[in-house]
Protein backbone atom coordinates (compact mmCIF):
# COMPACT_ATOMS: atom_id res chain seq x y z
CA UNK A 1 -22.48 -3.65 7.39
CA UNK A 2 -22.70 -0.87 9.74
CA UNK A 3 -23.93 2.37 10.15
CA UNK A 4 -20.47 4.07 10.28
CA UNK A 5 -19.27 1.27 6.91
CA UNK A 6 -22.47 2.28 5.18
CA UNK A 7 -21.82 6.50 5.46
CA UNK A 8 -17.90 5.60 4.75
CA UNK A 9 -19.15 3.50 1.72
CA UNK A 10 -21.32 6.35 0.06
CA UNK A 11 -18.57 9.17 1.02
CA UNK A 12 -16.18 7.18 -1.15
CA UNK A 13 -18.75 6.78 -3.99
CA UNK A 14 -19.22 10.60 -3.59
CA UNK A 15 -15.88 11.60 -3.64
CA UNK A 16 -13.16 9.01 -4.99
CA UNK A 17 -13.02 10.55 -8.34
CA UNK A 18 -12.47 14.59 -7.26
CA UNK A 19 -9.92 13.25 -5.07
CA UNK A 20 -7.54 11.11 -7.91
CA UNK A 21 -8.53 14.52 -10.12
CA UNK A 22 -7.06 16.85 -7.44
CA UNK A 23 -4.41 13.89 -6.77
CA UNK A 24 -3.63 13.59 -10.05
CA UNK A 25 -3.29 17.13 -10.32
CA UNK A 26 -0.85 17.26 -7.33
CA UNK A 27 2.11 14.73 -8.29
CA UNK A 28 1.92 16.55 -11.70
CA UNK A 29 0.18 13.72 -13.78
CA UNK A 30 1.11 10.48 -11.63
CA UNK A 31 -1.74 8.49 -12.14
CA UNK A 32 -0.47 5.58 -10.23
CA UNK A 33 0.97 7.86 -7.27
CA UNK A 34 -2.53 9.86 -7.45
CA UNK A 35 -4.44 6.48 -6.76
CA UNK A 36 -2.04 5.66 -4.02
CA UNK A 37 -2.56 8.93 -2.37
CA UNK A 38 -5.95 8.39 -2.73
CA UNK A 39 -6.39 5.13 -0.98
CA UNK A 40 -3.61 6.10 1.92
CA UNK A 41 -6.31 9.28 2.26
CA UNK A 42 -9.06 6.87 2.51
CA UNK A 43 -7.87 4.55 4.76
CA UNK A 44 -6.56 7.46 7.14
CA UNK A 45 -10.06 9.19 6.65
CA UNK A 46 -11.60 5.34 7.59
CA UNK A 47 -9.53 5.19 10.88
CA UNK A 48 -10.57 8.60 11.85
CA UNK A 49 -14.20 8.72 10.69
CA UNK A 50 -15.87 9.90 13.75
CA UNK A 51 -13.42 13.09 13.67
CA UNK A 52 -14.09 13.46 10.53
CA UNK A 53 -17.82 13.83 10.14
CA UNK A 54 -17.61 16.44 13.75
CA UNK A 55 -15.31 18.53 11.58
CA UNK A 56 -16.25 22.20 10.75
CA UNK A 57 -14.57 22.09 7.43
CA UNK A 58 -14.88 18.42 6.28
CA UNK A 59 -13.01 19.48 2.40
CA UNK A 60 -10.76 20.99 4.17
CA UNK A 61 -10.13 18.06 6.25
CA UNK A 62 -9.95 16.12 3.13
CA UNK A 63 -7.47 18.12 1.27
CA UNK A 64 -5.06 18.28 4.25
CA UNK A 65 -5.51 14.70 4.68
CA UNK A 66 -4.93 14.01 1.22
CA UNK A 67 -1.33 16.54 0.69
CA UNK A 68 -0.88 15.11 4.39
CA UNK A 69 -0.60 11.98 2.42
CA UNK A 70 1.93 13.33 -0.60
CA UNK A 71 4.71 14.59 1.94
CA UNK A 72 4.71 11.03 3.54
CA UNK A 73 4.84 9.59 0.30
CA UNK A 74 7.58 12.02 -0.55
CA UNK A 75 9.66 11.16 2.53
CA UNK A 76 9.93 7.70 2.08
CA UNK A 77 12.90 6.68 2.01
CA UNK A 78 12.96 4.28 -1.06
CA UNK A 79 11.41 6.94 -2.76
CA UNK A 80 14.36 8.91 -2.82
CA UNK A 81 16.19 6.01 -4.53
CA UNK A 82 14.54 5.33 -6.53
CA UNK A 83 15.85 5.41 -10.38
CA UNK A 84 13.45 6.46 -13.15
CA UNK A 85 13.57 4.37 -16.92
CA UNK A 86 12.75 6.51 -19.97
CA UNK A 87 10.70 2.96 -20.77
CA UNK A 88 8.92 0.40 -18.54
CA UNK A 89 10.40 -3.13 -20.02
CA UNK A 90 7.20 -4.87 -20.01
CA UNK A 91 5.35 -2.11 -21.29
CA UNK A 92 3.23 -3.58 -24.62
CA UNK A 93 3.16 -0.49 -26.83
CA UNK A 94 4.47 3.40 -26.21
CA UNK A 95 1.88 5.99 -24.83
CA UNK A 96 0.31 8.47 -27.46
CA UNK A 97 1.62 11.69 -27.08
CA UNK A 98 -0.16 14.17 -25.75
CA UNK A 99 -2.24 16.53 -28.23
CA UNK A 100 -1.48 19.71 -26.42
CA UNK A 101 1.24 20.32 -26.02
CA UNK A 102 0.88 23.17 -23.55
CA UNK A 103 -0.84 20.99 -21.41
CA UNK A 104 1.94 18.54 -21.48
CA UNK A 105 4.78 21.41 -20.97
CA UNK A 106 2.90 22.21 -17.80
CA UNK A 107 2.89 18.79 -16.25
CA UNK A 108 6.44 18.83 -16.87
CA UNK A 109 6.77 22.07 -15.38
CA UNK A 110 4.79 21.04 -12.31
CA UNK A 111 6.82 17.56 -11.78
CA UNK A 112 9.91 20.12 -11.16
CA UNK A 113 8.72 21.72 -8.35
CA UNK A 114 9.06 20.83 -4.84
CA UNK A 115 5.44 19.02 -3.28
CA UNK A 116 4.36 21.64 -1.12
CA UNK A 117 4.93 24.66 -3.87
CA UNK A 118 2.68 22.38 -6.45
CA UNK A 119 0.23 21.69 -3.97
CA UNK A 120 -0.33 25.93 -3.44
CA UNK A 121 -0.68 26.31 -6.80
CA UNK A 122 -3.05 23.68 -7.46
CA UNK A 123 -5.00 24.88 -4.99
CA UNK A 124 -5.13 28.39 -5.58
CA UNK A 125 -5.15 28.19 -9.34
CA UNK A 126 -6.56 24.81 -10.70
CA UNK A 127 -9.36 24.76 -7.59
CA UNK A 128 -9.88 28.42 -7.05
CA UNK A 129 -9.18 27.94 -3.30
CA UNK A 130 -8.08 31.58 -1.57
CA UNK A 131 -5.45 31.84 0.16
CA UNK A 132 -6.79 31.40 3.45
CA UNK A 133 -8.57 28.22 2.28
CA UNK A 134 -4.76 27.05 0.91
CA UNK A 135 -3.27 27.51 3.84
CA UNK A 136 -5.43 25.52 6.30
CA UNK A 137 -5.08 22.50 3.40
CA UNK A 138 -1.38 23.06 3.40
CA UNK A 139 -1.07 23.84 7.74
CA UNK A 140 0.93 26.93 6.63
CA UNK A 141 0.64 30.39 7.01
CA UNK A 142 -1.05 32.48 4.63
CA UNK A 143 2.13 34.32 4.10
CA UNK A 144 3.57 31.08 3.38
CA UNK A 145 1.24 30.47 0.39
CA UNK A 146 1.46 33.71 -0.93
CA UNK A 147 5.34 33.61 -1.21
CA UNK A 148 5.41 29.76 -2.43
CA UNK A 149 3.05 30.58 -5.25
CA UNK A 150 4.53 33.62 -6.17
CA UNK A 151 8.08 31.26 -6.24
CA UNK A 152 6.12 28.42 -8.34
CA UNK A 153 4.80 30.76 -10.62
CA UNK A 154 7.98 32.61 -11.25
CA UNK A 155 9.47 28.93 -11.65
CA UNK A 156 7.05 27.77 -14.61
CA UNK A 157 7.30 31.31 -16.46
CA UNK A 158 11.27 30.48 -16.14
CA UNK A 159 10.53 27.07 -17.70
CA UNK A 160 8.10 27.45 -19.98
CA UNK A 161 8.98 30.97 -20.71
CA UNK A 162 5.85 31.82 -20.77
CA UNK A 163 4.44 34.90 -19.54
CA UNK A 164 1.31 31.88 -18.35
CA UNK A 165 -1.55 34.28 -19.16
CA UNK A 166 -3.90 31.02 -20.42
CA UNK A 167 -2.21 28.68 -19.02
CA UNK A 168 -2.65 29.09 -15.29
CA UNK A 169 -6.35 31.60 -14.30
């Protein structure tokens, strides 16, 4: 193994689970779209290594790799077609429901909006990123954050009618 397989090896280690948890948190609950985020992040992050580790903001060159990641994903063209089943056919027994329902209101809420507006408000709310922070992990302006979270967050209330005091810090 070498040098550069053995630093790769222990950044994974290091980091695989924050980035399914901030994945996860980005397609709205998608566990199986979070983990294949997560390994087309890794695998660009692989090829580019070297740029990588000179970075001056390595997270931030991991979050923009990773939402980098989610609007490929979300231009594919199959993607568009395809057609959603209320149940998988070869699924052996229905999931439990969720506990809180709050929790699962939100997700819903989230899987509504448009990619880029989730990923600002994950960012900004769920990881406590500012603004400026947001916008270098989305390549947009800080303007461009500020309206698209104020637009999410008008969204959800809509939806949830909620006034999201609790829900969202």
């Amino acid at each position: 193994m070498t040098q550069r397989d053995e630093q790769f090896h222990s950044f994974v280690l290091e980091k695989r689970a924050g980035l399914v948890r901030t994945a996860t948190l980005l397609t709205a609950g998608d566990g199986h779209l979070a983990e294949d985020l997560v390994q087309a992040t890794l695998t660009k992050l692989y090829v580019a290594w070297p740029a990588f580790r000179r970075a001056d903001n390595p997270e931030g060159y991991l979050r923009r790799t990773l939402v980098n990641a989610l609007t490929d994903e979300k231009r594919r063209w199959w993607r568009r077609h395809e057609r959603p089943v209320a149940e998988l056919p070869d699924r052996a027994h229905a999931p439990s429901p969720d506990p809180d329902d709050r929790t699962e209101g939100l997700r819903t809420a989230l899987r509504g909006l448009p990619p880029r507006m989730r990923a600002a408000l994950v960012f900004r709310y769920f990881y406590d990123l500012d603004v400026a922070d947001t916008a270098d992990a989305l390549g947009c302006s800080e303007g461009t954050v500020k309206s698209q979270t104020a637009r999410a967050l008008d969204r959800l209330r809509e939806v949830m009618q909620l006034p999201l005091t609790g829900v969202i810090r």
